[in-house]
Protein backbone atom coordinates (compact mmCIF):
# COMPACT_ATOMS: atom_id res chain seq x y z
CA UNK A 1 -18.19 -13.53 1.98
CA UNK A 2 -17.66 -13.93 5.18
CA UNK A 3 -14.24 -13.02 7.49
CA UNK A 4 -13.12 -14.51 10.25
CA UNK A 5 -10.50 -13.28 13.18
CA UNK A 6 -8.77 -15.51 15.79
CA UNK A 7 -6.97 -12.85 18.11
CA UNK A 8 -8.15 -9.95 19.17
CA UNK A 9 -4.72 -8.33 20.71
CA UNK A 10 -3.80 -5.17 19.05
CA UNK A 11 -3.96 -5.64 15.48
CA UNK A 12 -6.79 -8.35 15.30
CA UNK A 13 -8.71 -5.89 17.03
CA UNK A 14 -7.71 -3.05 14.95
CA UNK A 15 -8.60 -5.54 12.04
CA UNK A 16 -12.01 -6.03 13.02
CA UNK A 17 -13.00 -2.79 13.38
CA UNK A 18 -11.29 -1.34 10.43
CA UNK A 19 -12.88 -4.40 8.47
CA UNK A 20 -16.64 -3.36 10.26
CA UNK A 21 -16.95 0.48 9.11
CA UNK A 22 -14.43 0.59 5.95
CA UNK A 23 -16.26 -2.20 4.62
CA UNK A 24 -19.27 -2.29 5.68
CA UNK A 25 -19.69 -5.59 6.68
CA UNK A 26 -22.88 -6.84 7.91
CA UNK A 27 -22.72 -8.54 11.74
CA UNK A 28 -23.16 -12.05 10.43
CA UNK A 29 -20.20 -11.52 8.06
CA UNK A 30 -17.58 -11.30 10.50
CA UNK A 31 -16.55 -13.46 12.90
CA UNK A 32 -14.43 -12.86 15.91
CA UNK A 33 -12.69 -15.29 18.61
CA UNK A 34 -10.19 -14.95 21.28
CA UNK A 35 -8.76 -16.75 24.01
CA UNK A 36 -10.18 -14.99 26.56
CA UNK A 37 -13.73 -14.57 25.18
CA UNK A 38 -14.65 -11.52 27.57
CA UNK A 39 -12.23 -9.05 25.91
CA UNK A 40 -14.87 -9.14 23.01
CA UNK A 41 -17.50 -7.97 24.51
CA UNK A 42 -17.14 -4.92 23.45
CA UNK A 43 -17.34 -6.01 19.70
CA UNK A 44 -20.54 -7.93 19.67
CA UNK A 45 -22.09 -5.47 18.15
CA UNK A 46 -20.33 -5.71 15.04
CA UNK A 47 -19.40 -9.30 15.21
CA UNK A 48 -20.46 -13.02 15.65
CA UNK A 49 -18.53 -13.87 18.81
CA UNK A 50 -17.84 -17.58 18.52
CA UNK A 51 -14.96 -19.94 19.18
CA UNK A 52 -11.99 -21.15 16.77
CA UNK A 53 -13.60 -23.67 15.05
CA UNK A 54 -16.80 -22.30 14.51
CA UNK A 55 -15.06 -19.36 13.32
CA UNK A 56 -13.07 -22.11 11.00
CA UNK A 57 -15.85 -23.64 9.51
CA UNK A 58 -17.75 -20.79 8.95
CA UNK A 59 -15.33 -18.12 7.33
CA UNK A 60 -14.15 -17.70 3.80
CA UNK A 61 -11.26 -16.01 5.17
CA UNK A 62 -9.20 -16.33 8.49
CA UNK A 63 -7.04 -14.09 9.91
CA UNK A 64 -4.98 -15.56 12.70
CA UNK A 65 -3.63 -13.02 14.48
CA UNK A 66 -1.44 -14.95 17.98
CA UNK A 67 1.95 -14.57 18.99
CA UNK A 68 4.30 -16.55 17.31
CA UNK A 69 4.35 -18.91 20.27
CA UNK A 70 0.48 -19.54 19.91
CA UNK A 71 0.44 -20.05 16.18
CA UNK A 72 0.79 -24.40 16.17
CA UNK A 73 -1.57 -25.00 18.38
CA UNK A 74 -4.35 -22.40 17.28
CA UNK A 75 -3.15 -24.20 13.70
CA UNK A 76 -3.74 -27.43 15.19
CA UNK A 77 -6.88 -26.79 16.56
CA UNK A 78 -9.00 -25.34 13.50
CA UNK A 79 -6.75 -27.61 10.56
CA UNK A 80 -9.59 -30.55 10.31
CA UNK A 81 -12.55 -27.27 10.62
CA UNK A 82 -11.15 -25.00 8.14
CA UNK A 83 -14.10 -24.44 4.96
CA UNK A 84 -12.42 -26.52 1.64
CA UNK A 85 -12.10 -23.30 -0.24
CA UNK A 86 -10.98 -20.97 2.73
CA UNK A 87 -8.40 -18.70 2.71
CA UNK A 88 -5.72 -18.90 5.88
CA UNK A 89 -3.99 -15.34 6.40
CA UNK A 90 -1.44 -15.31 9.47
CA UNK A 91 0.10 -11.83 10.51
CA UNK A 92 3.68 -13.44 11.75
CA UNK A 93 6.38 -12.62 9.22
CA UNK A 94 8.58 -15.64 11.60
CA UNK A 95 6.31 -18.45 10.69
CA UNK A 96 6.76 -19.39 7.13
CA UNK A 97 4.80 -21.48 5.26
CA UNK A 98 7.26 -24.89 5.02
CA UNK A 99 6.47 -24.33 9.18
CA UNK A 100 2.29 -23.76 8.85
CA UNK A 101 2.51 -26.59 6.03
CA UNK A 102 3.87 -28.98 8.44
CA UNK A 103 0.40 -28.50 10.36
CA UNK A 104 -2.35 -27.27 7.83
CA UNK A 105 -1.45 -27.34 4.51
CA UNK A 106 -4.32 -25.02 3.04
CA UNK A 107 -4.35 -21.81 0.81
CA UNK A 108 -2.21 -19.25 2.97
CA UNK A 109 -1.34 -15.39 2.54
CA UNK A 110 1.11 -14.17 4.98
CA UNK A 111 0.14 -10.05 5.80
CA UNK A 112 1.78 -7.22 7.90
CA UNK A 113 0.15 -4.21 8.25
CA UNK A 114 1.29 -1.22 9.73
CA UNK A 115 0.10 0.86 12.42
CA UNK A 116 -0.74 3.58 9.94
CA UNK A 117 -3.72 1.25 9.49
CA UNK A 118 -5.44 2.84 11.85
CA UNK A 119 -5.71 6.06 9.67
CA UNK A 120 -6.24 3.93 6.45
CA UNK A 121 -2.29 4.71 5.37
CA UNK A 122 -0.87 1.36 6.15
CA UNK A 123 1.88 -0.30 3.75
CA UNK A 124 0.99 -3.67 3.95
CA UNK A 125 3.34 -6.49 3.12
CA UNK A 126 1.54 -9.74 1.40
CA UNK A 127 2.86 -13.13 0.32
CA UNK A 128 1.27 -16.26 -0.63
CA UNK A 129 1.92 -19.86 -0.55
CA UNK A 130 1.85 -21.59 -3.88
CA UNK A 131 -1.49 -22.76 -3.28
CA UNK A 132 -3.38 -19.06 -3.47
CA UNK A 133 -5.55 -18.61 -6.59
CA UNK A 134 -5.40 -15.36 -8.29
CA UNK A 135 -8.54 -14.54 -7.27
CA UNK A 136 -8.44 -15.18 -3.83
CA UNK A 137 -5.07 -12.47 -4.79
CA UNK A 138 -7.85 -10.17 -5.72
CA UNK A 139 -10.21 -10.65 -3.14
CA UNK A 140 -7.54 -10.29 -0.32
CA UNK A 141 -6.04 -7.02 -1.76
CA UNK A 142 -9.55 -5.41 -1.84
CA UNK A 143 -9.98 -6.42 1.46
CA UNK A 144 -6.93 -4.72 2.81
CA UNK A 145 -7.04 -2.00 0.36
CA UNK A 146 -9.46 -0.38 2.71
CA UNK A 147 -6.56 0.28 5.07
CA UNK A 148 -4.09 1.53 3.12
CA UNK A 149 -1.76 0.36 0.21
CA UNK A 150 -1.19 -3.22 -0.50
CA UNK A 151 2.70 -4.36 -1.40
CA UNK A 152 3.47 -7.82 -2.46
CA UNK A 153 6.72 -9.14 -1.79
CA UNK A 154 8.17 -12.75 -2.32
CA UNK A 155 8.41 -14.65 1.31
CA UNK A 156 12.29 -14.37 1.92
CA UNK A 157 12.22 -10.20 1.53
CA UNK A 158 9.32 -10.09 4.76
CA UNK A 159 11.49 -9.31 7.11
CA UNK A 160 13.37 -6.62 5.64
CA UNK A 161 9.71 -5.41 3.97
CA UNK A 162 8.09 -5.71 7.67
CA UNK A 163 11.37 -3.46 9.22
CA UNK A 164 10.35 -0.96 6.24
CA UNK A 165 6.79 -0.40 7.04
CA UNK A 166 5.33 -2.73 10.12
CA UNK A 167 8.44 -1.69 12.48
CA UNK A 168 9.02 1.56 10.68
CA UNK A 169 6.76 3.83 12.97
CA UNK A 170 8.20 3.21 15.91
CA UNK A 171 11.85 3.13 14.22
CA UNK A 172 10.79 6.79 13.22
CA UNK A 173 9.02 7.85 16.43
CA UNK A 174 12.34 7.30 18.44
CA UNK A 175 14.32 9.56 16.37
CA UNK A 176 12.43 12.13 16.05
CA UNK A 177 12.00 11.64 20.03
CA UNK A 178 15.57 12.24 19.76
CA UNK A 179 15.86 15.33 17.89
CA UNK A 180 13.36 16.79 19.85
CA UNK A 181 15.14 16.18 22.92
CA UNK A 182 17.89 17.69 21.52
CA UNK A 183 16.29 20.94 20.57
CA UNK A 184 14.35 21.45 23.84
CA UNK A 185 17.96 21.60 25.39
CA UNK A 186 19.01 24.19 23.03
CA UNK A 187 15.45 26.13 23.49
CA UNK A 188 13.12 27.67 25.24
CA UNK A 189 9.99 26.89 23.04
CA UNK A 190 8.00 24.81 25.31
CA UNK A 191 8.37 20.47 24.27
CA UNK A 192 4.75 20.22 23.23
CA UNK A 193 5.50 23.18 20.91
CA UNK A 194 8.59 21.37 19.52
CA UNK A 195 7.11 18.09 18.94
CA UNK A 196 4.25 19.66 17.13
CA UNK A 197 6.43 21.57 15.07
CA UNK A 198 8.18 19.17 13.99
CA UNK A 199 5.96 16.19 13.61
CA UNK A 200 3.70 18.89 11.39
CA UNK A 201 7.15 19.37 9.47
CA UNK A 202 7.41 15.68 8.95
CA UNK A 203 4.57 14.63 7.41
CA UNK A 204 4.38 18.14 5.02
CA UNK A 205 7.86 16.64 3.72
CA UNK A 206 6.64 12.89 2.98
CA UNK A 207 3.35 14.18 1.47
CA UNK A 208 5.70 16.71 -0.88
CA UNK A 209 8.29 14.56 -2.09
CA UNK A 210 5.30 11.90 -2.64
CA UNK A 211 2.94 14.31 -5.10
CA UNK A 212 5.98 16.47 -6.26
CA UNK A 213 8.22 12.28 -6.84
CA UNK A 214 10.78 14.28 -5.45
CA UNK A 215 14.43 12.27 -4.08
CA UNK A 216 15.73 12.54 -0.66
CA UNK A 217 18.82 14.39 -2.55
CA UNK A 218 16.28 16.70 -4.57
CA UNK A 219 15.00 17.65 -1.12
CA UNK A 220 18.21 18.05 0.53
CA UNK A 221 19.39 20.56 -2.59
CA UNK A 222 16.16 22.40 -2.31
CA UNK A 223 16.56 23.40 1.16
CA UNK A 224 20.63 23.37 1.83
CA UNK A 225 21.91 26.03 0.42
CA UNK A 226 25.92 25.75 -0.31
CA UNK A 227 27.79 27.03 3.00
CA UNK A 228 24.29 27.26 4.90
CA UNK A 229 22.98 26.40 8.04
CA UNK A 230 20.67 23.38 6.53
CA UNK A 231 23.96 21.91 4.60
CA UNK A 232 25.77 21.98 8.18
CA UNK A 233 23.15 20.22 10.23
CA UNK A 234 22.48 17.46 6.63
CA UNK A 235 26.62 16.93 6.89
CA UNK A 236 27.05 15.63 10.01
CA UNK A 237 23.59 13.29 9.75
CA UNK A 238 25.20 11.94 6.71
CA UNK A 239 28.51 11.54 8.67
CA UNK A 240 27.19 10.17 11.55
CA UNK A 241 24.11 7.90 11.53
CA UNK A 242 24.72 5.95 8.67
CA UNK A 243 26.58 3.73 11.77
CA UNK A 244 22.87 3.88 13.58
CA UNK A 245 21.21 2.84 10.79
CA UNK A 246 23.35 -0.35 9.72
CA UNK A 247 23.43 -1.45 13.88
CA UNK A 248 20.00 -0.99 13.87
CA UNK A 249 18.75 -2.96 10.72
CA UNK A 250 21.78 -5.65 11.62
CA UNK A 251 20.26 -5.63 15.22
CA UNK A 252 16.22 -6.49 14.21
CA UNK A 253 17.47 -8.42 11.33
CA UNK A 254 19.28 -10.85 13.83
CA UNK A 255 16.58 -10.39 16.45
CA UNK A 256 14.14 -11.51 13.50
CA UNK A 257 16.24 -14.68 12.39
CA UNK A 258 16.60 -15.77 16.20
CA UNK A 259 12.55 -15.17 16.17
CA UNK A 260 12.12 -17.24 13.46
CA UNK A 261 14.25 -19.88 14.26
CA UNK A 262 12.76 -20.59 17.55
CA UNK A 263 9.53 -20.85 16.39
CA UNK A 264 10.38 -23.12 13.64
CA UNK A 265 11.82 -25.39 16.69
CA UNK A 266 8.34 -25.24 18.72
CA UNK A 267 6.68 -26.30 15.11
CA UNK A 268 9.27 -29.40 15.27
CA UNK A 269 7.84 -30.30 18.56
């Protein structure tokens, strides 16, 4: 089997590499193309390099992996090269497949991964069209099994399922940036200290509550004691970001429909 990627920005190129040494994929079975063909230089030692429609006509599977703004014509260009049998995967949770149909209409997966890929711990989101056998189902979740765990969602909960795990890092990264900020202001334990500290703290807390199955309330009861100092600080986060947290899903959630919807107008073009 062979597995193509058009794209090599950020996650194409994390895909190809991830792809190379967690599956051990011979050179000749992956294929690699990008715009500006220099950038993969530095992966011809793991890849074909070739163009879009080589890549096309050649792979079992295609990852295309543009912006959103690049997707019709990159569409347009491989449509009449693409193998019978092939399998289209596009990693843009604003094109849907009524908009990729209008160009290529061809067995399609739609798949987010997370940046957590790049540690093999990404949640990623997969969809199909109603074209996708079952075992091309298969195939494509042992594929991306390699980089974490695979969830399969119906098309219209992407979005909310991308905010969850695709956006989620950074969503997480800027409030813990937060807390830390706070604390160095109350402290004198060095930043680099704190952030450690805390980040350490983090992680020991997911990885508990996810081999003990433990709720964010069991957690909570475990650690605030009644009229302690945890139960003070878990009061007013309870009180008071519940606000953040509505804004800020209300705020990508819009951002993501406006996404969507002017991409669906360059498809009409």
């Amino acid at each position: 089997m062979k597995i193509g990627i058009i794209g090599y920005g950020s996650m194409g190129k994390m895909l190809l590499w991830k792809f190379s040494s967690n599956n051990k994929l011979a050179k000749d079975d992956l294929l690699a193309a990008n715009r500006t063909p220099e950038k993969l230089e530095e992966a011809k030692d793991i890849a074909v390099i070739c163009d879009n429609k080589e890549l096309a006509s050649t792979a079992d599977i295609v990852f295309v992996c543009v912006r959103p703004s690049d997707m019709k014509a990159v569409l347009s260009e491989i449509r009449n090269c693409l193998k019978k049998d092939a399998l289209l995967v596009t990693l843009n949770g604003s094109i849907t497949f009524d908009m990729i149909g209008k160009i290529i209409n061809v067995k399609t997966a739609k798949v987010i991964p997370s940046l957590t890929a790049e540690i093999d711990r990404s949640q990623t989101i997969v969809c199909y069209n109603g074209l996708v056998e079952e075992q091309d189902k298969i195939t494509l979740r042992k594929l991306l099994g390699t980089i974490g765990e695979v969830i399969e969602l119906p098309e219209n909960e992407v979005g909310m399922g991308s905010e969850l795990v695709s956006c989620m890092p950074g969503f997480i990264a800027s409030i813990f940036d937060v807390i830390c900020t706070s604390a160095e202001s109350h402290t004198e334990i060095p930043r680099e200290q704190i952030v450690k500290m805390v980040l350490n703290t983090m992680s020991a807390t997911g990885d508990l509550m996810l081999a003990k199955d433990l709720s964010f309330d069991e957690v909570v009861g475990r650690v605030a004691t009644k009229g302690g100092i945890t139960e003070e600080g878990t009061r007013v986060i309870y009180d008071t970001f519940p606000d953040s947290a509505d804004l800020m899903f209300d705020r990508t959630l819009e951002k993501r429909r406006l996404t969507a919807e002017k991409a669906g107008a360059a498809f009409e073009e």
